[in-house]
PDB file of N, CA and C in Angstrom:
ATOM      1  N   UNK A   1       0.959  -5.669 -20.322  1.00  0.00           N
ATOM      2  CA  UNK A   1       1.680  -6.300 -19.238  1.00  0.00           C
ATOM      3  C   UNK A   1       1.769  -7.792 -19.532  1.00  0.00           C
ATOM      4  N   UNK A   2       3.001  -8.235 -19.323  1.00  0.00           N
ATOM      5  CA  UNK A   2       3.316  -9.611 -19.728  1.00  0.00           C
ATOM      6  C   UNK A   2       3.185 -10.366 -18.321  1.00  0.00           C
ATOM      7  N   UNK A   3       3.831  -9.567 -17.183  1.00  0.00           N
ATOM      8  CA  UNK A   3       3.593 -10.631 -15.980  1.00  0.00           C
ATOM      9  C   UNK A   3       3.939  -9.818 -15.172  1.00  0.00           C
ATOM     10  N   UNK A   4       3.650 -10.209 -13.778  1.00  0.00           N
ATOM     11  CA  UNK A   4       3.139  -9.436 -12.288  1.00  0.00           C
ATOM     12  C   UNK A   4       4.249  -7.839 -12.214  1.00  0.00           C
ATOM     13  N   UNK A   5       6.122  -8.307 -12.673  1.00  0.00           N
ATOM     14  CA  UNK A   5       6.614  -7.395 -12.475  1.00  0.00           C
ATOM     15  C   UNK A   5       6.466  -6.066 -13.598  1.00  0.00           C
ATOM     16  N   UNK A   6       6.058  -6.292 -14.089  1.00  0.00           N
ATOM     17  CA  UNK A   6       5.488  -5.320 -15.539  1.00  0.00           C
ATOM     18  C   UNK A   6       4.833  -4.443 -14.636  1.00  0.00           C
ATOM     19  N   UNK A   7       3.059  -5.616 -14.331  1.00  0.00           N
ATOM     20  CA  UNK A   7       2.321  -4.898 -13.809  1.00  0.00           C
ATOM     21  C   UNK A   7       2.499  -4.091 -12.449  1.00  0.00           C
ATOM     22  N   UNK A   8       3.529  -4.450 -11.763  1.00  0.00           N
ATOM     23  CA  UNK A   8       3.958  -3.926 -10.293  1.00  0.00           C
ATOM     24  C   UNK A   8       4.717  -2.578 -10.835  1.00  0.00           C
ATOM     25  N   UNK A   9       5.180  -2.209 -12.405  1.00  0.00           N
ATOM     26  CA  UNK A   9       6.056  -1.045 -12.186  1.00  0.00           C
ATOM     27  C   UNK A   9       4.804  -0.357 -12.594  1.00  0.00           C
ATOM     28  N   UNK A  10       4.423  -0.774 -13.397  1.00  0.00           N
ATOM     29  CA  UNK A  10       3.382  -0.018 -14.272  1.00  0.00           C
ATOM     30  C   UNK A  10       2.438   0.609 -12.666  1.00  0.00           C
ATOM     31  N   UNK A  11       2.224  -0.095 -11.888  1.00  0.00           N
ATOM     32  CA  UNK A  11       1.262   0.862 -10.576  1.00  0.00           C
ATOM     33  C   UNK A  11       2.032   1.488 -10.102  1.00  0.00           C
ATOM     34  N   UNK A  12       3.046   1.342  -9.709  1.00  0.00           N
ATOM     35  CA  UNK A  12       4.128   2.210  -8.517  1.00  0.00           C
ATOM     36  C   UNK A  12       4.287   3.335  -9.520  1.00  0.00           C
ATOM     37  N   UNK A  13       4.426   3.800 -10.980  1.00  0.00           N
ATOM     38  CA  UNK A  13       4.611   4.636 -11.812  1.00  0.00           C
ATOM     39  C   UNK A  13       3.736   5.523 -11.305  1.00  0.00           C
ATOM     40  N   UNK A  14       2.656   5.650 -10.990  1.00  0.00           N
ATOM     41  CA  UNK A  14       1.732   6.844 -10.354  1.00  0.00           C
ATOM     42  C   UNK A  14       2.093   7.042  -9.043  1.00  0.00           C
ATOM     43  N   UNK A  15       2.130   8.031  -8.958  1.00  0.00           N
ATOM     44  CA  UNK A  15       2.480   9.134  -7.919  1.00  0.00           C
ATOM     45  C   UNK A  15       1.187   9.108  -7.419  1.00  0.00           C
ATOM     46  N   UNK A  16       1.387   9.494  -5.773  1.00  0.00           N
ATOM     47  CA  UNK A  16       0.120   9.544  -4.913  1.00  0.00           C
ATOM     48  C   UNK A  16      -0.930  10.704  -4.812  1.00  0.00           C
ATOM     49  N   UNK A  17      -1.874  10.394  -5.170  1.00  0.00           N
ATOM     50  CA  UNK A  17      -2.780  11.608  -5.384  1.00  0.00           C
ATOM     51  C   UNK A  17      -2.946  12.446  -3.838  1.00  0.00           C
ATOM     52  N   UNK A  18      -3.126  14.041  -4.670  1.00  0.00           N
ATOM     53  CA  UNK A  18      -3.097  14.809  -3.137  1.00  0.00           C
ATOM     54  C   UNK A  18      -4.224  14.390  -2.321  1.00  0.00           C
ATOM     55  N   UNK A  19      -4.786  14.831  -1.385  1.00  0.00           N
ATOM     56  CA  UNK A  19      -5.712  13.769  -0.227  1.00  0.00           C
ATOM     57  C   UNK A  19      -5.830  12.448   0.073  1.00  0.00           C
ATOM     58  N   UNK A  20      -4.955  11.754  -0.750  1.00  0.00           N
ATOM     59  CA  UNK A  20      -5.046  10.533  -0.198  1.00  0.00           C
ATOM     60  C   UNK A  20      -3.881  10.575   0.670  1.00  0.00           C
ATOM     61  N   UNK A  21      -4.279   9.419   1.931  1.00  0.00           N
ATOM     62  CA  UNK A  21      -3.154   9.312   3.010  1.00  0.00           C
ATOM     63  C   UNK A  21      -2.355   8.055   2.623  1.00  0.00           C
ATOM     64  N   UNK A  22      -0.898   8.007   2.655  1.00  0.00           N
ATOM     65  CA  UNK A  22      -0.462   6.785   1.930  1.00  0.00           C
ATOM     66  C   UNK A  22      -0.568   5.885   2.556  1.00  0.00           C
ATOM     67  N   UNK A  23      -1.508   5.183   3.476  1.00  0.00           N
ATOM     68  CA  UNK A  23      -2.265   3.868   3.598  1.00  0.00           C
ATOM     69  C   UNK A  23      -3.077   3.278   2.860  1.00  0.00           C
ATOM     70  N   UNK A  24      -3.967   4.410   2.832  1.00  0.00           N
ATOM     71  CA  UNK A  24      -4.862   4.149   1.396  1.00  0.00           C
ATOM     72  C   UNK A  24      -4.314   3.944  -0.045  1.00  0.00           C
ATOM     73  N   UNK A  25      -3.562   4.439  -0.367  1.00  0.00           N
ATOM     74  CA  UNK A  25      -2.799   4.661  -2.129  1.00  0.00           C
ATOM     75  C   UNK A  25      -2.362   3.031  -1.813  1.00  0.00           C
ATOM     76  N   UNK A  26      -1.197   2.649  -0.508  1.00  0.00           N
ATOM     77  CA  UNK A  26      -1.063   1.260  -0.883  1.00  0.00           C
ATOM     78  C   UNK A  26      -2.030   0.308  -0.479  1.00  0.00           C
ATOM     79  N   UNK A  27      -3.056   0.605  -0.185  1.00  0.00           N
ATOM     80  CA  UNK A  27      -3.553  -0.750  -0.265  1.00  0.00           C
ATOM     81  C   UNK A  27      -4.662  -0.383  -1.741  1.00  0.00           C
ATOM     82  N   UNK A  28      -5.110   0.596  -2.045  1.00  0.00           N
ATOM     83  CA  UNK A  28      -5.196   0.797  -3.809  1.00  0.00           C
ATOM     84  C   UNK A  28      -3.965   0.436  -4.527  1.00  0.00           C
ATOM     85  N   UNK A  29      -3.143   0.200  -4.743  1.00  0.00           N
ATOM     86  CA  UNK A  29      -2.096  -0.496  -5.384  1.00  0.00           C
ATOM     87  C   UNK A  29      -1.509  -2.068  -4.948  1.00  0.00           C
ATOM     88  N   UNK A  30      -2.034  -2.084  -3.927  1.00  0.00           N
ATOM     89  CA  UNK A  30      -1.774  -3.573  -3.323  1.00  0.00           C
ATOM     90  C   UNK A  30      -3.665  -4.123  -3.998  1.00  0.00           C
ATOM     91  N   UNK A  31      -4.630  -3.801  -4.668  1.00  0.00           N
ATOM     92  CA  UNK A  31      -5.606  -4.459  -4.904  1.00  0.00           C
ATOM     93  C   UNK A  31      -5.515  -4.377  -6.384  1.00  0.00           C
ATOM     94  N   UNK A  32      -4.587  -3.334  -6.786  1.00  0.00           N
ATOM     95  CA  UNK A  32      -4.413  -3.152  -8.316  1.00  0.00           C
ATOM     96  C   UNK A  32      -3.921  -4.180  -8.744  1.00  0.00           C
ATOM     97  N   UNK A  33      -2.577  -4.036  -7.836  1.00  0.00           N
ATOM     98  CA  UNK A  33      -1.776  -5.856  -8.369  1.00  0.00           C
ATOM     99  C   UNK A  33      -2.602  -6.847  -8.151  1.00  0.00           C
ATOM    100  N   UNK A  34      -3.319  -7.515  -7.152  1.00  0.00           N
ATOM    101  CA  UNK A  34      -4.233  -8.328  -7.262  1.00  0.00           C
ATOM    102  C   UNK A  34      -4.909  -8.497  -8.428  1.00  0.00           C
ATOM    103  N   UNK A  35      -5.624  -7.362  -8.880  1.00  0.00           N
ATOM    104  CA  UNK A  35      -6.629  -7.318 -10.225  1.00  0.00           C
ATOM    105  C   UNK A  35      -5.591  -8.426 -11.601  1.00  0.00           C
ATOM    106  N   UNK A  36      -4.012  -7.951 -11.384  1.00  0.00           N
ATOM    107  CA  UNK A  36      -3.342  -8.071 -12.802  1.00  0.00           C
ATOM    108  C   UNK A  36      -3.009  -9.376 -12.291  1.00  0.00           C
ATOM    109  N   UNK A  37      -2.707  -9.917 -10.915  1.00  0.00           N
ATOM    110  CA  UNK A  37      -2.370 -11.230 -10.811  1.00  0.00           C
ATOM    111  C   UNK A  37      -3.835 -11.908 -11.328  1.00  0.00           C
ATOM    112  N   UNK A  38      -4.552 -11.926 -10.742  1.00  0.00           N
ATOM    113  CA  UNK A  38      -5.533 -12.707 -11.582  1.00  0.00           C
ATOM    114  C   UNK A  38      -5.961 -12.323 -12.991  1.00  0.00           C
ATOM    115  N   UNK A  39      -5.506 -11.203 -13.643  1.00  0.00           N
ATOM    116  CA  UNK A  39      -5.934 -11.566 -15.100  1.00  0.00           C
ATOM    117  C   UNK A  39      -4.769 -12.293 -15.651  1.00  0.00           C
ATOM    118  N   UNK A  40      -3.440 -11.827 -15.347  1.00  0.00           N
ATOM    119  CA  UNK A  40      -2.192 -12.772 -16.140  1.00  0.00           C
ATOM    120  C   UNK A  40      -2.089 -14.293 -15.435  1.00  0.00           C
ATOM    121  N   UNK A  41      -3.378 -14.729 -14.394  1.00  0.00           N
ATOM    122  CA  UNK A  41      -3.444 -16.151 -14.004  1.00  0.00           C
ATOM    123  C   UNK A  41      -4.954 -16.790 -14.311  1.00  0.00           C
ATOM    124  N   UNK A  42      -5.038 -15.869 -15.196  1.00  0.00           N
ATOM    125  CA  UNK A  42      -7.050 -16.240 -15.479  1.00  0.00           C
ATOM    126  C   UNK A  42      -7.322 -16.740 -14.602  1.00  0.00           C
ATOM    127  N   UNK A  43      -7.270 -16.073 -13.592  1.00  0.00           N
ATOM    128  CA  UNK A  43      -7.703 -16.228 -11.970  1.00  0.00           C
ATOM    129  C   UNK A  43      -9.148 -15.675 -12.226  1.00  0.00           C
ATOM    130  N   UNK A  44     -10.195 -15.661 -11.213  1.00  0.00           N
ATOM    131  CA  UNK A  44     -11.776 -14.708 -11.808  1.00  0.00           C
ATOM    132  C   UNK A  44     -11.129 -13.828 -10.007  1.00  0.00           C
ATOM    133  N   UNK A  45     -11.576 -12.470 -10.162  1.00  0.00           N
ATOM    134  CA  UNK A  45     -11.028 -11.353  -9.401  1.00  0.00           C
ATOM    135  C   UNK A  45     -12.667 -11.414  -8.772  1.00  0.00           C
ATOM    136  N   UNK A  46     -12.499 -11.616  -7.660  1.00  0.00           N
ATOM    137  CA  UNK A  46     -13.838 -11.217  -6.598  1.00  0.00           C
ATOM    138  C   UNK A  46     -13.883 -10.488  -5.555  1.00  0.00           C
ATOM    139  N   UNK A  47     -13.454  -8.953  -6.368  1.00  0.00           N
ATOM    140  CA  UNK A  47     -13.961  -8.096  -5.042  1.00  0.00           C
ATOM    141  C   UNK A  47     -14.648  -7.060  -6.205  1.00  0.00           C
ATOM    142  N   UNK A  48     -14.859  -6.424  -5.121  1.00  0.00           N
ATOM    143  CA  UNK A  48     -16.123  -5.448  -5.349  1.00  0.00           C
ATOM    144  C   UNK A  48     -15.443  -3.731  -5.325  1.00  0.00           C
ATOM    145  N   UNK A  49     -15.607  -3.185  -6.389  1.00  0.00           N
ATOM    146  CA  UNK A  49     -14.756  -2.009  -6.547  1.00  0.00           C
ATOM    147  C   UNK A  49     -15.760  -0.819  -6.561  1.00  0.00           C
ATOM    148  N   UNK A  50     -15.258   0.357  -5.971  1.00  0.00           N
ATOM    149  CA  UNK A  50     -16.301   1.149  -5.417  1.00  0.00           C
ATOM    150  C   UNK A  50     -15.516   2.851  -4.983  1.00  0.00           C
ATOM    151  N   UNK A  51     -14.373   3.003  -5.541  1.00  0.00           N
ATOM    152  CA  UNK A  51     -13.088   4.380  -4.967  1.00  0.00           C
ATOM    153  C   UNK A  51     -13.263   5.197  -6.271  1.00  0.00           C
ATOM    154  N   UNK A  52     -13.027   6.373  -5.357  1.00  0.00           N
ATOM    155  CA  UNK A  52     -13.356   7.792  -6.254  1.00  0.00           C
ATOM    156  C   UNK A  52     -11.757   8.189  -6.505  1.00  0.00           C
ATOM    157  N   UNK A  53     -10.695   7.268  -6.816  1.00  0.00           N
ATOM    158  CA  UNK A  53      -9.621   7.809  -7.222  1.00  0.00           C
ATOM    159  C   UNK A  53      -9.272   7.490  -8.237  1.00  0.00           C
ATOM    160  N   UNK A  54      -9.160   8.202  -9.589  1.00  0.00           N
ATOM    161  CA  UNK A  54      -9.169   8.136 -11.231  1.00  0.00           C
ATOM    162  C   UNK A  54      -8.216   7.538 -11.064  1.00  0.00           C
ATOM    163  N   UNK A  55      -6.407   7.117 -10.773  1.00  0.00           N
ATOM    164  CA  UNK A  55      -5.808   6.564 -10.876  1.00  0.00           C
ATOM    165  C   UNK A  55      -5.479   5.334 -10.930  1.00  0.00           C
ATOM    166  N   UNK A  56      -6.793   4.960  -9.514  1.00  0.00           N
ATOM    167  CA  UNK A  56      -6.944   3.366  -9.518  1.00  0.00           C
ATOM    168  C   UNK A  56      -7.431   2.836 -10.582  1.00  0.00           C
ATOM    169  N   UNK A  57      -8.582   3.266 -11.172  1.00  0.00           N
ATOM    170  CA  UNK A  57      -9.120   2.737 -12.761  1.00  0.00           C
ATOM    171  C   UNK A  57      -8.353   2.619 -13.803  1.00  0.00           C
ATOM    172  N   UNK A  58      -6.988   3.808 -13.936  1.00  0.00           N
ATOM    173  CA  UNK A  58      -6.566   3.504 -15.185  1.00  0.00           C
ATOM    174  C   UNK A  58      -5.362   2.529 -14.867  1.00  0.00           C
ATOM    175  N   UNK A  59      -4.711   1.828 -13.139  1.00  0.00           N
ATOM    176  CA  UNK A  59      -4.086   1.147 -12.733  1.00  0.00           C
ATOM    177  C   UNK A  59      -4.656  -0.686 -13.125  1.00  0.00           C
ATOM    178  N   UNK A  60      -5.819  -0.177 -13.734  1.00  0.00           N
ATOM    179  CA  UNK A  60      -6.471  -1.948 -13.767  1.00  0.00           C
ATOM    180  C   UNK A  60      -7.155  -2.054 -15.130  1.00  0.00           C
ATOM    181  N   UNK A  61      -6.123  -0.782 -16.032  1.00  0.00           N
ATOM    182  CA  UNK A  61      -6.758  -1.089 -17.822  1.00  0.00           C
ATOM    183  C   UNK A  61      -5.546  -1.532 -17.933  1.00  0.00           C
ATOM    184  N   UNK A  62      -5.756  -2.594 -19.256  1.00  0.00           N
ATOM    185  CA  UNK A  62      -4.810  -2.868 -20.271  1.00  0.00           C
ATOM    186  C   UNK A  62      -3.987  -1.898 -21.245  1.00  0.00           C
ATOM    187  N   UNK A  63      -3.296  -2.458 -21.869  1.00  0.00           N
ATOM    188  CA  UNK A  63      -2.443  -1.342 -22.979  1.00  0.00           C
ATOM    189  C   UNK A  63      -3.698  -0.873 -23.665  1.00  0.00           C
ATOM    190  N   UNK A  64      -4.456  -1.562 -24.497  1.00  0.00           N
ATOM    191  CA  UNK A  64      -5.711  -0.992 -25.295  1.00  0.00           C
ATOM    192  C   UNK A  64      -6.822   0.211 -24.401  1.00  0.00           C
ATOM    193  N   UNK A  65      -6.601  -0.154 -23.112  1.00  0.00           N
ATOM    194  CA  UNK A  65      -7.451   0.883 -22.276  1.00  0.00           C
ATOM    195  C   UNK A  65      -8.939  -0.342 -21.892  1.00  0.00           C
ATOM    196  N   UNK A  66      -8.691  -1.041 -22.332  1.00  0.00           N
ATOM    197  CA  UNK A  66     -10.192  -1.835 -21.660  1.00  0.00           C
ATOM    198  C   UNK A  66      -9.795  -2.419 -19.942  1.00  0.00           C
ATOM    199  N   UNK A  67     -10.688  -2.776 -19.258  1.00  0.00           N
ATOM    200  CA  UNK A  67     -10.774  -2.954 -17.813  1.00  0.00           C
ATOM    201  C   UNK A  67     -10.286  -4.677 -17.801  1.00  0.00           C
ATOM    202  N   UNK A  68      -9.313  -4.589 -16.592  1.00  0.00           N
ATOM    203  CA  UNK A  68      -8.612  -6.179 -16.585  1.00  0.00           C
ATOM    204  C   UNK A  68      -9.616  -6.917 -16.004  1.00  0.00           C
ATOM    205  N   UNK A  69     -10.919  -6.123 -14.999  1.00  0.00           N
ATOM    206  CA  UNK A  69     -11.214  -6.893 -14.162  1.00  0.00           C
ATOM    207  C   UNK A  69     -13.198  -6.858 -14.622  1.00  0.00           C
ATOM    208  N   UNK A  70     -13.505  -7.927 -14.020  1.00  0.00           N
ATOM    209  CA  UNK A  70     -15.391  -8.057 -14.789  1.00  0.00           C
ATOM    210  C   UNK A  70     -15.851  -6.678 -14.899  1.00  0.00           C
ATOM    211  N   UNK A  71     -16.660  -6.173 -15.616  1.00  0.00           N
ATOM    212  CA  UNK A  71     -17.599  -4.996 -15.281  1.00  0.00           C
ATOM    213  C   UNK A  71     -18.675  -4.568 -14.285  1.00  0.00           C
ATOM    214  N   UNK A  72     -19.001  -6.505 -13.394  1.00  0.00           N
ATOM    215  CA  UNK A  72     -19.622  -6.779 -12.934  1.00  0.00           C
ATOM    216  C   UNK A  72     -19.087  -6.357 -11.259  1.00  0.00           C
ATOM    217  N   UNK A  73     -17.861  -6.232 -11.129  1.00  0.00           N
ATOM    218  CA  UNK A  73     -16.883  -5.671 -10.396  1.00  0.00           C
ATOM    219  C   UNK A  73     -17.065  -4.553  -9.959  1.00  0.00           C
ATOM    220  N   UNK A  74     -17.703  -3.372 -10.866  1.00  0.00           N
ATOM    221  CA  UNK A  74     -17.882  -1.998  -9.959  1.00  0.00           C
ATOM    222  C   UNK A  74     -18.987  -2.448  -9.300  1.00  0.00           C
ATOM    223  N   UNK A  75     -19.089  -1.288  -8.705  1.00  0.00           N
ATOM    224  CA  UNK A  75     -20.869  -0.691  -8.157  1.00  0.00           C
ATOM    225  C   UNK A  75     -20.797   0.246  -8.775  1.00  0.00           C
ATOM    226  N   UNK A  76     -20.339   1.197  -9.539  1.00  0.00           N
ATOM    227  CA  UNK A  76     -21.188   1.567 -10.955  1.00  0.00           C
ATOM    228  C   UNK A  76     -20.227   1.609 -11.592  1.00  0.00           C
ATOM    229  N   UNK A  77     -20.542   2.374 -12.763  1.00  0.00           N
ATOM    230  CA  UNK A  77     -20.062   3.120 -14.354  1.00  0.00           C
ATOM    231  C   UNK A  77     -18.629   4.112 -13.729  1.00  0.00           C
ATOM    232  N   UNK A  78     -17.423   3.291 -13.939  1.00  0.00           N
ATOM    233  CA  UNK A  78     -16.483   4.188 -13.933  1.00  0.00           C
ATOM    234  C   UNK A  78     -15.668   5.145 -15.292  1.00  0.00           C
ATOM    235  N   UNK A  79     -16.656   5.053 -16.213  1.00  0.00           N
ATOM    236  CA  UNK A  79     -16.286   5.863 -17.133  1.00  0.00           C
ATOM    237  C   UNK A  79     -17.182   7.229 -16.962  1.00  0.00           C
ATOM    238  N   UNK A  80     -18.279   7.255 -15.639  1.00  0.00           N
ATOM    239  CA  UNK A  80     -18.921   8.386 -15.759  1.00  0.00           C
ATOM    240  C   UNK A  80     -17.674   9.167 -15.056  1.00  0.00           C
TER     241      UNK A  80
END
């Protein structure tokens, strides 16, 4: 992702997972973009990430697959 509108198609590209109610999906995609505005503004991202929806995680990797945002960021291991 080169800049915010990249990263804005690149989230809306996932489709809403079944059980989630679409309040939730957008404001998981309204914190996704957050994550990419502050890495394409070397902004430091200070919230605290903690959702059991696989989509959101791979919404906040890079092309290589590494995480945009600290590691220090979960409350745990989202590769378990």
């Amino acid at each position: 992702m080169k800049n915010l509108a990249d990263a804005s198609r690149y989230i809306n590209s996932f489709p809403r997972p079944n059980g989630l109610n679409a309040h939730s999906w957008s404001a998981l995609k309204k914190l996704a973009l957050h994550a990419w505005a502050c890495y394409l503004n070397k902004e430091r991202f200070n919230h605290r990430i903690n959702f059991l929806c696989k989509d959101f995680y791979l919404m906040i990797r890079d092309p290589q697959g590494e995480f945009i945002v600290p590691k220090s960021s979960f409350s745990y291991d989202p590769s378990l």
